[in-house]
C-alpha atoms as a PDB file:
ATOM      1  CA  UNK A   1      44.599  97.940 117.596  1.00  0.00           C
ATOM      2  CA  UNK A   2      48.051  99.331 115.781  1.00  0.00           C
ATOM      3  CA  UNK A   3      50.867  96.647 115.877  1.00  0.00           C
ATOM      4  CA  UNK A   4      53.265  98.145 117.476  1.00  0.00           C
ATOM      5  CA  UNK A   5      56.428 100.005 116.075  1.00  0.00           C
ATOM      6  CA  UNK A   6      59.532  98.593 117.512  1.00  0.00           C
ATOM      7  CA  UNK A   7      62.773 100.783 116.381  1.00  0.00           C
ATOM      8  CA  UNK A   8      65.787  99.044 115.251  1.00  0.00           C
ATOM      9  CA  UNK A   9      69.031 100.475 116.146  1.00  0.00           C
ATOM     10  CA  UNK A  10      72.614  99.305 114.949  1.00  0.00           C
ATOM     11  CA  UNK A  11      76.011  99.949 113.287  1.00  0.00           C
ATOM     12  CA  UNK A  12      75.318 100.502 109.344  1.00  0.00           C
ATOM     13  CA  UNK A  13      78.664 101.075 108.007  1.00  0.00           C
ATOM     14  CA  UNK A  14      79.310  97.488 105.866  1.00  0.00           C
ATOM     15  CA  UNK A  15      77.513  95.297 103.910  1.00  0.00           C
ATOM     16  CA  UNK A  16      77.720  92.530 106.822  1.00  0.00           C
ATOM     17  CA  UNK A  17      75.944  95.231 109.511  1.00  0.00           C
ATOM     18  CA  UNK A  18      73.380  96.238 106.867  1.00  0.00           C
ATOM     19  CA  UNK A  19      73.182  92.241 106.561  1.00  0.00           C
ATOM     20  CA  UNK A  20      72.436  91.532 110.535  1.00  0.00           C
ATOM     21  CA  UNK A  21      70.083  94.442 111.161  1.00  0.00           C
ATOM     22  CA  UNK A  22      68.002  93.776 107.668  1.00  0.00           C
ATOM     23  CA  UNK A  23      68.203  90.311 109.315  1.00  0.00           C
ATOM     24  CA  UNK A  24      66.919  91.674 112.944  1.00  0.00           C
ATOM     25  CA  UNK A  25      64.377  93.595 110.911  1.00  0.00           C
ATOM     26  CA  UNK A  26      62.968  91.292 109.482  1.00  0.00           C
ATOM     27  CA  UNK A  27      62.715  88.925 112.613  1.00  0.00           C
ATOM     28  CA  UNK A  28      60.917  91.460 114.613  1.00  0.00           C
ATOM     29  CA  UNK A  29      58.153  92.430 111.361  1.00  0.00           C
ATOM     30  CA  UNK A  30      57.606  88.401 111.210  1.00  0.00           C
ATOM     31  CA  UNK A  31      56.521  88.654 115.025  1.00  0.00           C
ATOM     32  CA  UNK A  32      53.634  90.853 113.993  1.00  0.00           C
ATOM     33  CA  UNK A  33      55.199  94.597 114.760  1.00  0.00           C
ATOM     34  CA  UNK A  34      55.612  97.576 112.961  1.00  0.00           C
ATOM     35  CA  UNK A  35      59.357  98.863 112.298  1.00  0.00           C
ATOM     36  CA  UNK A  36      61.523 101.844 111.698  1.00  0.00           C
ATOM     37  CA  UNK A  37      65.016 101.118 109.976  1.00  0.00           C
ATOM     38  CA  UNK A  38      67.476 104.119 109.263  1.00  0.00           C
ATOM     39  CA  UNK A  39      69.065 103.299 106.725  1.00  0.00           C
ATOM     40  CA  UNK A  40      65.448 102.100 105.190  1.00  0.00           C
ATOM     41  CA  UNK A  41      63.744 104.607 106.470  1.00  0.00           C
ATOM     42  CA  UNK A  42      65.187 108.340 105.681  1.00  0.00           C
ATOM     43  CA  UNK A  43      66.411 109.654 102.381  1.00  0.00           C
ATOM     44  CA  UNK A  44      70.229 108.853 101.584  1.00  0.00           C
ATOM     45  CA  UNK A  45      72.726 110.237 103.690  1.00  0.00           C
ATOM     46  CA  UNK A  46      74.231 113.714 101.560  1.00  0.00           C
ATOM     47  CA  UNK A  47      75.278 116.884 103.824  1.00  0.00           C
ATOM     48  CA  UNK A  48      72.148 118.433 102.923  1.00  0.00           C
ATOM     49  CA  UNK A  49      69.723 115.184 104.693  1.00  0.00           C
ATOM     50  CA  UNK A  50      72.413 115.190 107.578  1.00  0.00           C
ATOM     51  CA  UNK A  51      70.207 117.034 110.253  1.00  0.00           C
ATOM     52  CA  UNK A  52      66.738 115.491 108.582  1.00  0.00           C
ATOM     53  CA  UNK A  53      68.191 112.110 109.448  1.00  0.00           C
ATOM     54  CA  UNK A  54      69.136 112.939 112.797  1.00  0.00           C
ATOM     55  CA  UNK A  55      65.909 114.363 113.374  1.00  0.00           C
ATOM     56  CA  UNK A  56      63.659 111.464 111.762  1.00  0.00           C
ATOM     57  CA  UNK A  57      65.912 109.403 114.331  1.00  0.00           C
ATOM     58  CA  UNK A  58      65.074 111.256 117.044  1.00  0.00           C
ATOM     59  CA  UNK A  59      61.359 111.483 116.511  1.00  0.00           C
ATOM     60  CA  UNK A  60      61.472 107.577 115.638  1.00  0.00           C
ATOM     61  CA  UNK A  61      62.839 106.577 118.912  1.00  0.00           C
ATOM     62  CA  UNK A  62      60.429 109.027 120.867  1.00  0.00           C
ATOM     63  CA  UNK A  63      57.238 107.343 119.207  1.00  0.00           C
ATOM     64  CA  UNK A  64      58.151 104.105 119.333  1.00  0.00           C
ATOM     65  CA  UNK A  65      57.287 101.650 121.376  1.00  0.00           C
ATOM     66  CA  UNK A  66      60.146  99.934 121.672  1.00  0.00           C
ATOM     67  CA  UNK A  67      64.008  99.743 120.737  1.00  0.00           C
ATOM     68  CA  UNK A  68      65.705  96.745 119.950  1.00  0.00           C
ATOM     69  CA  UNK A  69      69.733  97.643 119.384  1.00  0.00           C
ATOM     70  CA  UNK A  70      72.358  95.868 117.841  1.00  0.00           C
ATOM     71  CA  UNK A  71      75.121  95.263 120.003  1.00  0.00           C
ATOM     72  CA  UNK A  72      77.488  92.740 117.834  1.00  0.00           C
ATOM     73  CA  UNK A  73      81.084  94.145 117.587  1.00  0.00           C
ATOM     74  CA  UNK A  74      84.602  94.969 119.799  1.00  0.00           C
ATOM     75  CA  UNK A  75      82.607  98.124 121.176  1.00  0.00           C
ATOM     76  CA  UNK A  76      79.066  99.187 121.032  1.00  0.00           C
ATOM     77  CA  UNK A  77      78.367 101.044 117.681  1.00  0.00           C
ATOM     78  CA  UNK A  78      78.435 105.121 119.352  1.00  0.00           C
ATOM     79  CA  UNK A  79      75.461 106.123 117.392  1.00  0.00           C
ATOM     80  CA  UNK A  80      73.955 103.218 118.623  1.00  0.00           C
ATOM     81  CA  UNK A  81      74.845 103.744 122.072  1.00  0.00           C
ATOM     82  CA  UNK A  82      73.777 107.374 121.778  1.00  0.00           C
ATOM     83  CA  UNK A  83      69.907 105.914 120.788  1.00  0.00           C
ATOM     84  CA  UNK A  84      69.983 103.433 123.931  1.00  0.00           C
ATOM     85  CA  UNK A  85      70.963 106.209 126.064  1.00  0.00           C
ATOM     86  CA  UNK A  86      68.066 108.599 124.596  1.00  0.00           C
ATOM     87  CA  UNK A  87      65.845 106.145 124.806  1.00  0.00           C
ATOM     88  CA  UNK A  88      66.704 105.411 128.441  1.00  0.00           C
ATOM     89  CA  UNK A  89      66.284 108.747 128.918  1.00  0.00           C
ATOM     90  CA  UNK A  90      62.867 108.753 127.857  1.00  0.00           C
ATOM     91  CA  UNK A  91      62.087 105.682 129.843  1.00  0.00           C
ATOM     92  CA  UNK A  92      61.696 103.486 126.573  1.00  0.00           C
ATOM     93  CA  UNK A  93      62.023  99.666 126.807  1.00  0.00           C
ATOM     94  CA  UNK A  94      64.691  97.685 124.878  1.00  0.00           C
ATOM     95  CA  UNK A  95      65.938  94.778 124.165  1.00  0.00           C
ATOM     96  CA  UNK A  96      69.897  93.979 123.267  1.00  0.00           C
ATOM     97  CA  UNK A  97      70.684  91.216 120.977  1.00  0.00           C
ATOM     98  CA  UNK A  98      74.525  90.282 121.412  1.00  0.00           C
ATOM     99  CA  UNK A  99      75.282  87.307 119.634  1.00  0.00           C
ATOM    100  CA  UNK A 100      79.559  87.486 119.803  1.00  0.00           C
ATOM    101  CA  UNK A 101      80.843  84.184 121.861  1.00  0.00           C
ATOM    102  CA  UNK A 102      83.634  85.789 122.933  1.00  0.00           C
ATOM    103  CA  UNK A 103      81.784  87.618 125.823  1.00  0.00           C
ATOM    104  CA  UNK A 104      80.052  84.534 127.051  1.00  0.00           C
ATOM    105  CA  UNK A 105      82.108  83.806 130.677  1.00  0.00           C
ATOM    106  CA  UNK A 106      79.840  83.738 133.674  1.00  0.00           C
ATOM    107  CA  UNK A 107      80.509  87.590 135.611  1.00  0.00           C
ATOM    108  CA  UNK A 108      81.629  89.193 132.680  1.00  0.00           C
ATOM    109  CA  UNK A 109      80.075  92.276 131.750  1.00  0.00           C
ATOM    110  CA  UNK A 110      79.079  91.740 128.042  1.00  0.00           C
ATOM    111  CA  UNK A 111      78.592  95.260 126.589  1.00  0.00           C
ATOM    112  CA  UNK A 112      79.690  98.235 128.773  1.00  0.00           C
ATOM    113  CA  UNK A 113      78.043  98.463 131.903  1.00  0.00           C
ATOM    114  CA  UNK A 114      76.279 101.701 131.312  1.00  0.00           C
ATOM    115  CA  UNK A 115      74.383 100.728 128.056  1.00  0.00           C
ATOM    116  CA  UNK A 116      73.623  96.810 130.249  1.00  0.00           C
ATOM    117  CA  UNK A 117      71.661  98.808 132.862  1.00  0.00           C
ATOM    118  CA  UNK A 118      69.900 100.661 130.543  1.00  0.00           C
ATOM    119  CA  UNK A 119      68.413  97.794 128.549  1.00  0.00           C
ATOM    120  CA  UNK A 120      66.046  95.658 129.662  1.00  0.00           C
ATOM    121  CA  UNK A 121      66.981  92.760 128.381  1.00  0.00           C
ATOM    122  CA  UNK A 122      69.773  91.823 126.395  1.00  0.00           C
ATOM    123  CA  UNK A 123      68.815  88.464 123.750  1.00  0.00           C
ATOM    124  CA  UNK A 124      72.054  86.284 122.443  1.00  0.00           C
ATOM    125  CA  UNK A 125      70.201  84.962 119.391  1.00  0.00           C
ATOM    126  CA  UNK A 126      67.216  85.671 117.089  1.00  0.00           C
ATOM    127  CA  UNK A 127      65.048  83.219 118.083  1.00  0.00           C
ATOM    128  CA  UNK A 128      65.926  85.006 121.898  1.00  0.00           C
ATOM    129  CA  UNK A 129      64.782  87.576 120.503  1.00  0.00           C
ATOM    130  CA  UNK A 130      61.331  86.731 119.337  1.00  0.00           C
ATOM    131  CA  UNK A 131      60.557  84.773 122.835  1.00  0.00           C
ATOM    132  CA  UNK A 132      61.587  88.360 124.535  1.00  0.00           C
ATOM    133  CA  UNK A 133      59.194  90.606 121.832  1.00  0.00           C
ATOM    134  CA  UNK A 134      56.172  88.095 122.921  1.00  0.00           C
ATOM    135  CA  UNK A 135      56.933  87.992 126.705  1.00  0.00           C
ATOM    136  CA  UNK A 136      57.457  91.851 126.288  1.00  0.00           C
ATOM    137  CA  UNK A 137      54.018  92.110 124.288  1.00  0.00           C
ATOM    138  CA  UNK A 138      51.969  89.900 126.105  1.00  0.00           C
ATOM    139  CA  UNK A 139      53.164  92.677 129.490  1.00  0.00           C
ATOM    140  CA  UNK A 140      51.919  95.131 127.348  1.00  0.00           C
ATOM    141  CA  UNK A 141      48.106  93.821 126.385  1.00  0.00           C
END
């Protein structure tokens, strides 16, 4: 049987956020699955590979079997948020990993509410994460 492909979704815009989802990346591929990375995975960003990249998104998140989204920073990156919300859309699971301390008071609403209830789970470290890809896999067999 394929591994299966887990899409990684996440802010890109500095070295640090390349950093953390590389990171993420490479924590989910050591669990056994198959990944797609944007920034990895399409040709550089010029305005003539604008609408490929959106596209090889798009088809990315729609055959994959899962989404795991970076949620780190003051707001939720908005392309990021836009691939949770197609991916909700399409009824694809996903897992959050959220790993800022400053959200971490009992009631609080860590991430806005609507991009919460569409995960779900959300994970607040890596090793979180790997427990949630094996309790997710293990549903899946």
């Amino acid at each position: 049987m394929d591994p299966k492909v887990i899409y990684i979704a996440g802010p890109l815009f500095d070295e640090g956020e390349r950093w953390w989802i590389e990171k993420i990346e490479a924590t989910v591929a050591q669990a056994g699955f198959k990944t797609f990375l944007p920034h990895r995975d399409n040709p550089e960003k010029t305005p003539d590979t604008v609408q490929e990249i959106f596209e090889n998104n798009r088809d990315a998140i729609l055959s994959a079997d899962l989404i795991v989204a970076n949620l780190n920073g003051i707001t939720t990156d908005d392309g990021t948020a836009w691939e949770l919300g197609y991916a909700a859309a399409l009824q694809k699971p996903s897992i959050g990993i959220f790993t800022d301390w400053r959200a971490r008071f009992e009631g609080e609403e860590i991430v806005n509410l609507m991009i919460s209830r569409s995960l779900d789970r959300i994970v607040r470290s890596l090793d979180e994460l790997v427990a949630a890809l094996i309790e997710w896999n293990i549903g899946k067999e």
